[in-house]
Protein backbone atom coordinates (compact mmCIF):
# COMPACT_ATOMS: atom_id res chain seq x y z
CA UNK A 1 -201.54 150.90 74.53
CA UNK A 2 -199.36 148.51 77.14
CA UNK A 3 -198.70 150.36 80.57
CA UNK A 4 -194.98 149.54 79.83
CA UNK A 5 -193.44 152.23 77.75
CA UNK A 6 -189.74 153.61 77.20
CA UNK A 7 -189.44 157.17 77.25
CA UNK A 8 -186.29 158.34 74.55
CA UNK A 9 -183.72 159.23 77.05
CA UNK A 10 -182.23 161.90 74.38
CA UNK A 11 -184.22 163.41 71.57
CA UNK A 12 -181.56 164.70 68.88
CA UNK A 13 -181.76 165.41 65.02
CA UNK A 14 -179.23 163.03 63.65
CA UNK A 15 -180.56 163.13 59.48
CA UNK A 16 -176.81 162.81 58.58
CA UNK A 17 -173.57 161.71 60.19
CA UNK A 18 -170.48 162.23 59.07
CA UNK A 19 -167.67 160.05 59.82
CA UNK A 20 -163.88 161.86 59.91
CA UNK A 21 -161.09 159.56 60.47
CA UNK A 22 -159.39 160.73 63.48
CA UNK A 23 -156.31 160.44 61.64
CA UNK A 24 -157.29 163.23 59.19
CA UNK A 25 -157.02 166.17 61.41
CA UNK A 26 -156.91 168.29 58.29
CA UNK A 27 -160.92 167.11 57.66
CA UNK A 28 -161.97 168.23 61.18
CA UNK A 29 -162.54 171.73 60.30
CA UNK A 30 -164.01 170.76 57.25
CA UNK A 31 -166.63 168.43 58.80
CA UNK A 32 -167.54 171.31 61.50
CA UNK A 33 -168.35 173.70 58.53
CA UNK A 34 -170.43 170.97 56.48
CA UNK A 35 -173.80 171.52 57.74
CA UNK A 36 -174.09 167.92 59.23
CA UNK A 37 -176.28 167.44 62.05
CA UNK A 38 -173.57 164.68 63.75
CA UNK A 39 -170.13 163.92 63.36
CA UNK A 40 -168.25 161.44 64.84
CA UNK A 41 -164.54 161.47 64.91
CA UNK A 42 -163.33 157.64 64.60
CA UNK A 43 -160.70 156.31 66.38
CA UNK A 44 -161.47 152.38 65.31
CA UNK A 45 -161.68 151.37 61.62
CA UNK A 46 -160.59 154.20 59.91
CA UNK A 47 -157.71 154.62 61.92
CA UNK A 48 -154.35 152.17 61.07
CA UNK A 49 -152.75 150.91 64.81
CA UNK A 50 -149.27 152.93 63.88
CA UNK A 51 -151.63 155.86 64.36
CA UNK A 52 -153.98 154.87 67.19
CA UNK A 53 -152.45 156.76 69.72
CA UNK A 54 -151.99 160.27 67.92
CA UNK A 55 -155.24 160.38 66.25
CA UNK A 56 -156.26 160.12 69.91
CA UNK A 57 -154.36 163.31 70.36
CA UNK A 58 -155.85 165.14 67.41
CA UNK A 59 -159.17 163.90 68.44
CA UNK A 60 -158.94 165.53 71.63
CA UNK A 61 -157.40 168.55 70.51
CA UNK A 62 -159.93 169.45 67.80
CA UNK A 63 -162.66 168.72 70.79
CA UNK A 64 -161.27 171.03 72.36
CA UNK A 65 -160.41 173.91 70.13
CA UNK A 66 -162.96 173.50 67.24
CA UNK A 67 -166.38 174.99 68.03
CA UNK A 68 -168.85 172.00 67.29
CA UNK A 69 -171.75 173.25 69.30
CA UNK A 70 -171.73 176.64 67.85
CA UNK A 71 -172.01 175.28 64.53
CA UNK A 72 -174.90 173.04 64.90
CA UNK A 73 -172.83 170.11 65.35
CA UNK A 74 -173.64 167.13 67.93
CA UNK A 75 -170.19 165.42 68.29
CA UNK A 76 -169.33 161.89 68.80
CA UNK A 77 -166.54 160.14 68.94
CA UNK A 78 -166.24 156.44 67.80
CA UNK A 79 -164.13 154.56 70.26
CA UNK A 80 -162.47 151.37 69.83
CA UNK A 81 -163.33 148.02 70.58
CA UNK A 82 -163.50 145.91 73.74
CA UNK A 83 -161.60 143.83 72.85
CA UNK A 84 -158.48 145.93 71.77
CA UNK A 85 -155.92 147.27 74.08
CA UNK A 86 -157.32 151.27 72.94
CA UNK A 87 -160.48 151.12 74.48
CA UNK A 88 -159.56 152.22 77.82
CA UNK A 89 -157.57 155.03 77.38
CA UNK A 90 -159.70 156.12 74.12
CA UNK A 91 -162.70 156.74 77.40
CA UNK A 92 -160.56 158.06 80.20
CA UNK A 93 -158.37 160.37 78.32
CA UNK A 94 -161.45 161.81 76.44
CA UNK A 95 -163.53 162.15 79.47
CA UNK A 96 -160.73 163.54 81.35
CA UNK A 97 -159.18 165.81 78.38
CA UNK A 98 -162.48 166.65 76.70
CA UNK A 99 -165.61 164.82 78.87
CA UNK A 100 -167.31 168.76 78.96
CA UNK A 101 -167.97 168.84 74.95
CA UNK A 102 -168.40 165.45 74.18
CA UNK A 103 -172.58 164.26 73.35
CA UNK A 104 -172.12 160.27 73.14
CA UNK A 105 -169.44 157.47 72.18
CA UNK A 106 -170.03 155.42 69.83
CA UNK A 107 -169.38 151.63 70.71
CA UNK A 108 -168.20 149.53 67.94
CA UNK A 109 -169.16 145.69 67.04
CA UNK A 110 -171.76 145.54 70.45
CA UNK A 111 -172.56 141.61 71.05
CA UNK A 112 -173.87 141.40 74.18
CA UNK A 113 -175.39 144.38 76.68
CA UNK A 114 -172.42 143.62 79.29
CA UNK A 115 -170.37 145.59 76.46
CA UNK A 116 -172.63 148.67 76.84
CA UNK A 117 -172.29 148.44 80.87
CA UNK A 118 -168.77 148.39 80.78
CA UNK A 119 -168.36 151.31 78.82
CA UNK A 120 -171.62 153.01 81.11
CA UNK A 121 -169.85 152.26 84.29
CA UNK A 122 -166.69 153.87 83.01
CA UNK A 123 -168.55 157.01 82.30
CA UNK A 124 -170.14 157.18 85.70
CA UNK A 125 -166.92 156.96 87.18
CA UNK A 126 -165.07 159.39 85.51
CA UNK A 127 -168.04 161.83 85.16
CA UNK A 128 -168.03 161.83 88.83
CA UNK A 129 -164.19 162.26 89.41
CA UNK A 130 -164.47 165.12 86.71
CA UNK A 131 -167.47 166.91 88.34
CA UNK A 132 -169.11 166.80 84.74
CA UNK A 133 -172.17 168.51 85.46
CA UNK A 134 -173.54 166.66 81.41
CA UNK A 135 -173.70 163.05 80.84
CA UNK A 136 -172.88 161.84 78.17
CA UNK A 137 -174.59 159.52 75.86
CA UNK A 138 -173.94 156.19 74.26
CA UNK A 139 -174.64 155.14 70.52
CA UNK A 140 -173.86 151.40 69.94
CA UNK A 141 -172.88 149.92 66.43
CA UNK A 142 -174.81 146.54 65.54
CA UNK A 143 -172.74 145.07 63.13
CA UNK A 144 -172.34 141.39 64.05
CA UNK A 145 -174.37 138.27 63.91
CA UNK A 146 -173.72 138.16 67.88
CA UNK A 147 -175.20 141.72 68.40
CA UNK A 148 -177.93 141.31 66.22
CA UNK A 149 -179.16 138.31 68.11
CA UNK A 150 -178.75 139.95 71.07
CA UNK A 151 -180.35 143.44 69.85
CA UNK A 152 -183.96 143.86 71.45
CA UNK A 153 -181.31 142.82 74.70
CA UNK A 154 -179.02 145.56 74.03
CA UNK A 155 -181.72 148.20 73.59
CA UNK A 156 -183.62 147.11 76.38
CA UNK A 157 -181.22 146.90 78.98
CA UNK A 158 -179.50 149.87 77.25
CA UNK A 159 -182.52 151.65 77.99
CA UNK A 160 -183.13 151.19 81.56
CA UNK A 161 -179.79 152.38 82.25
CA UNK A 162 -180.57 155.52 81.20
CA UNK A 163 -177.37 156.21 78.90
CA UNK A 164 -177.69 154.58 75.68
CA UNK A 165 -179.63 157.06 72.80
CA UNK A 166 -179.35 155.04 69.57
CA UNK A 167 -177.94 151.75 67.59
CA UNK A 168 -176.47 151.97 64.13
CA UNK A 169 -176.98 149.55 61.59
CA UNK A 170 -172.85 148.74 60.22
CA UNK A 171 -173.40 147.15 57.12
CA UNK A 172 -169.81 146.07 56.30
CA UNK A 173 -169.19 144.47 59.42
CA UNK A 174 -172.35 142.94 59.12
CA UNK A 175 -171.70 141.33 55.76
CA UNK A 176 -168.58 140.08 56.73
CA UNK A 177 -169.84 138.55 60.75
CA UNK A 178 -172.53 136.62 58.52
CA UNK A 179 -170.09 135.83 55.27
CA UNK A 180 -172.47 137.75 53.22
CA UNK A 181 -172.06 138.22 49.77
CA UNK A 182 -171.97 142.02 48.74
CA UNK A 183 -170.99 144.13 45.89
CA UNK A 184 -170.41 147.32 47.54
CA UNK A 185 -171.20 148.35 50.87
CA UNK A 186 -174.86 148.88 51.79
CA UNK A 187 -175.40 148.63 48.30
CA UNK A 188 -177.20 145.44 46.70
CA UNK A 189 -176.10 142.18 45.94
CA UNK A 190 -178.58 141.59 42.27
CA UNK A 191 -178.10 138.00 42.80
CA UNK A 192 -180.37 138.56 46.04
CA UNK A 193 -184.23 139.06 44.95
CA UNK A 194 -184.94 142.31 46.96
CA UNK A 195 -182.93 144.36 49.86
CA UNK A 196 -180.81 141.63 51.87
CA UNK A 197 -180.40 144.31 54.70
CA UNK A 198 -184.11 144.37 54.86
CA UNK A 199 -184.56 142.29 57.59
CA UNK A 200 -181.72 143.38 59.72
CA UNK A 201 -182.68 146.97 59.74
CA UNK A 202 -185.98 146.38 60.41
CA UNK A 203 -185.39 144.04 63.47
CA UNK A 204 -182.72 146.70 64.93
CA UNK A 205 -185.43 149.19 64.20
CA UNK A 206 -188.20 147.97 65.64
CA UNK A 207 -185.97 147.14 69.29
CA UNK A 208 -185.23 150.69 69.13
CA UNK A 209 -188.78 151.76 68.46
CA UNK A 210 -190.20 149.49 71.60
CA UNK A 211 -187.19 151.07 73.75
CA UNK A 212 -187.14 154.42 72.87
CA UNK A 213 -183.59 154.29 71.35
CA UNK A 214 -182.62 156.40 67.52
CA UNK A 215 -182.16 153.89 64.54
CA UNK A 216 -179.85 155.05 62.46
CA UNK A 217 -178.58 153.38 59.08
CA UNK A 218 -174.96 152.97 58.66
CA UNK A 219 -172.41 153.80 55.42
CA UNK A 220 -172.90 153.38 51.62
CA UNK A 221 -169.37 152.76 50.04
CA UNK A 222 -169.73 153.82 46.51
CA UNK A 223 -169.70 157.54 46.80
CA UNK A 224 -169.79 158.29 43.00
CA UNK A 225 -173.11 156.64 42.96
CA UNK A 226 -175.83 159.33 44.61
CA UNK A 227 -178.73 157.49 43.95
CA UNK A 228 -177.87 154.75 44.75
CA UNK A 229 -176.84 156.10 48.24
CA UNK A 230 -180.22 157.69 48.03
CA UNK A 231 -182.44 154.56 47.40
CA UNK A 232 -180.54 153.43 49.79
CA UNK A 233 -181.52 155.96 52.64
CA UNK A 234 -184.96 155.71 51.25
CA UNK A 235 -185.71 151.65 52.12
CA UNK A 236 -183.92 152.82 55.55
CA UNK A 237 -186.23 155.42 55.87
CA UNK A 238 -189.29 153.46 54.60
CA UNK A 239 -188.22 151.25 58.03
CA UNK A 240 -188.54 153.75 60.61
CA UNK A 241 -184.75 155.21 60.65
CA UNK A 242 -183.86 158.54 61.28
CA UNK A 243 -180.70 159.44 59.55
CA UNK A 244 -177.74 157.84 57.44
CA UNK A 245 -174.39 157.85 57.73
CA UNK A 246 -171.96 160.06 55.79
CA UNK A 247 -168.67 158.50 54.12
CA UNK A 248 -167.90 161.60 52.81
CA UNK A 249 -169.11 165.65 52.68
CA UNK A 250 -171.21 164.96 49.35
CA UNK A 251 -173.70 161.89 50.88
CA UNK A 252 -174.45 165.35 53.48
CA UNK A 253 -176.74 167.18 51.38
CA UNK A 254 -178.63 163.27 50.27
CA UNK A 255 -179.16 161.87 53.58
CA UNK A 256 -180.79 164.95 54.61
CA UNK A 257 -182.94 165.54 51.81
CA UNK A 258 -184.40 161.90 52.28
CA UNK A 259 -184.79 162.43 56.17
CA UNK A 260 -185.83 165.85 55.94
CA UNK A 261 -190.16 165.38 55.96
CA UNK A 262 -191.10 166.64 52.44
CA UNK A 263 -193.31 170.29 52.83
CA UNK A 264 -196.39 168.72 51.00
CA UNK A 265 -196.05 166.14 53.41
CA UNK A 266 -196.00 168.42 56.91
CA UNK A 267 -198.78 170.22 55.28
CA UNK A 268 -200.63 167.38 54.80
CA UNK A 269 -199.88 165.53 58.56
CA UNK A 270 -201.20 169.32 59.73
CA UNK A 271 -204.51 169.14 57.69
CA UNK A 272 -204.98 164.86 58.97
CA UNK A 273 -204.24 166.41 62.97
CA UNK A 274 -206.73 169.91 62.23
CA UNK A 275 -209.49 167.41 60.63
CA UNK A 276 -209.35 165.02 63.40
CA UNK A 277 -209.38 168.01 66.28
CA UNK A 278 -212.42 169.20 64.10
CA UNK A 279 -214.29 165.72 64.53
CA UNK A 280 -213.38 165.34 67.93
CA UNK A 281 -215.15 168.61 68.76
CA UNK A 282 -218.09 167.03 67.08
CA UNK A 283 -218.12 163.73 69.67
CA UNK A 284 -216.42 161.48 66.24
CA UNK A 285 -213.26 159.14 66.76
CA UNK A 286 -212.44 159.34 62.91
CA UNK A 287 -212.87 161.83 60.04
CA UNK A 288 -212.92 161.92 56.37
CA UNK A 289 -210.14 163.37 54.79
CA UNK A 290 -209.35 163.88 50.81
CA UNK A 291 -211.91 161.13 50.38
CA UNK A 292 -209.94 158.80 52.85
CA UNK A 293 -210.50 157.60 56.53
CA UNK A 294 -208.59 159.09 59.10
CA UNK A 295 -208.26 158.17 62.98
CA UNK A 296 -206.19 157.74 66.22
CA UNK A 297 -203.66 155.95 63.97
CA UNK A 298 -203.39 158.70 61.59
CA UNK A 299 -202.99 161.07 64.16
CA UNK A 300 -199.84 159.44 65.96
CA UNK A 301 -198.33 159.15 62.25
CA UNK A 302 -199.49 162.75 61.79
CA UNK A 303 -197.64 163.83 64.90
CA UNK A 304 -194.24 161.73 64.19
CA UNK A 305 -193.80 164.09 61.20
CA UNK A 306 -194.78 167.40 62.31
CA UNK A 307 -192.59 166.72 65.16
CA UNK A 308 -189.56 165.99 63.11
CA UNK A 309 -190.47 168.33 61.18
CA UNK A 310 -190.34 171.17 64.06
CA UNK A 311 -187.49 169.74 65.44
CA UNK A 312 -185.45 169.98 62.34
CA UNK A 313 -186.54 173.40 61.61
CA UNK A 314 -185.56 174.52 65.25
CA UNK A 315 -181.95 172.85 64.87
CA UNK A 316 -181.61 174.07 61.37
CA UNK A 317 -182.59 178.05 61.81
């Protein structure tokens, strides 16, 4: 193991996040009832301009008056670019109207890590002129070609600084910054042999991995189609991500079903760790387990579940 190593500066359950246009105040109390483990309330591309400035409003107010925390909630809001003339009030007026109850902000269409230390040295500031005795966190949104060439960057630098908890994977976004071909969004182009988001999500996975950040996969557009919103929070899964975005209330119960460790699988990560304690207490590295080898390896996968596991069961009861 290298000496260098990137502690997560957050640990959160994030299986499922729902995305509510800030728009749509009549959905806020809906998504605070719906048993997600994150929302975030968007002020970018579900929002038109007309309405920029009063979904701000509603955004704040429902921060405000709706009881996230008390429902399990971790709340997020999605902020709007750097590049638009929102961005700047969209931080200062929530961090001065709401800064208390807000967990992260979510940065849209990151390129290059100066984006993330604009938005961190905002937050300083303000949390300091507020006396916020929390601090909160920042999710960034890799959904460019720029960002994603810049992503083990981002999630390094990101990580030293202390603030930044996780990157999201925007498939859309993504299609379109690359002039990708795609049927539906995060779905599968059948003209491509195999997952064309493969190698995206794996890259932005592993930088998070080696810096201690959350991966988490972005939307699936076709909402009529659960299994194939399903398959595709399984491949995400299958690359190391921990949750999946939510388009709407009924991709809720999928995403966390997929990112939810199965109970014959916690069993079975507690039988690999009580096996290997066993041989340890016998002077062996490695054990014998169901007729396979186990070892140091299968103990650090062994733990990643049983931890999510226990962490999910903790947020959940």
């Amino acid at each position: 193991m290298s000496h260098t190593l990137y502690e997560a500066n957050a640990q959160r359950v994030q299986r499922c996040e729902l995305a509510v246009p800030g728009s749509s105040p009549e959905m806020f109390e809906k998504a605070l009832k719906s048993g997600v483990d994150f929302v975030f309330l968007d002020l970018e591309d579900a929002v038109a301009p007309d309405d920029k400035l009063q979904a701000r409003k509603n955004v704040i107010q429902a921060i405000n008056d709706l009881d996230w925390e008390g429902h399990g909630v971790t709340l997020s809001v999605r902020i709007n670019g750097l590049d638009t003339q929102y961005m700047v009030r969209d931080v200062v007026d929530l961090v001065e109207q709401a800064g208390a109850k807000i967990k992260t902000l979510l940065i849209p269409k990151v390129g290059v890590y100066g984006d993330v230390y604009m938005v961190d040295a905002m937050l300083n500031q303000l949390e300091m002129q507020q006396g916020l005795s929390n601090k909160i966190g920042i999710e960034c949104l890799i959904e460019t070609a720029l960002g994603m060439a810049n992503v083990e960057d981002i999630a390094k630098q990101g990580a030293i600084g202390g603030r930044l908890e996780a990157l999201h994977f925007g498939v859309a976004d993504y299609a379109a910054s690359n002039r990708a071909r795609t049927v539906n969004i995060g779905g599968l182009n059948p003209d491509y042999p195999g997952d064309q988001w493969h190698a995206a999500i794996s890259r932005m996975t592993v930088a998070c991995r080696a810096y201690g950040l959350r991966p988490i996969d972005g939307p699936f557009g076709d909402i009529k189609d659960p299994e194939g919103f399903k398959a595709a929070a399984r491949r995400a899964a299958a690359l190391g991500c921990e949750g999946k975005w939510a388009i709407h209330p009924s991709q809720i119960a999928l995403a966390n079903e997929v990112f939810t460790p199965p109970a014959a699988e916690v069993e079975k990560a507690k039988r690999i760790l009580a096996a290997l304690q066993e041989a340890a207490a016998q002077g062996k590295g490695a054990a014998a387990l169901d007729g396979r080898l186990i070892d140091a390896a299968s103990e650090r996968m062994a733990n990643n579940i049983v931890r999510a596991a226990e962490a999910i069961a903790a947020k959940t009861k």
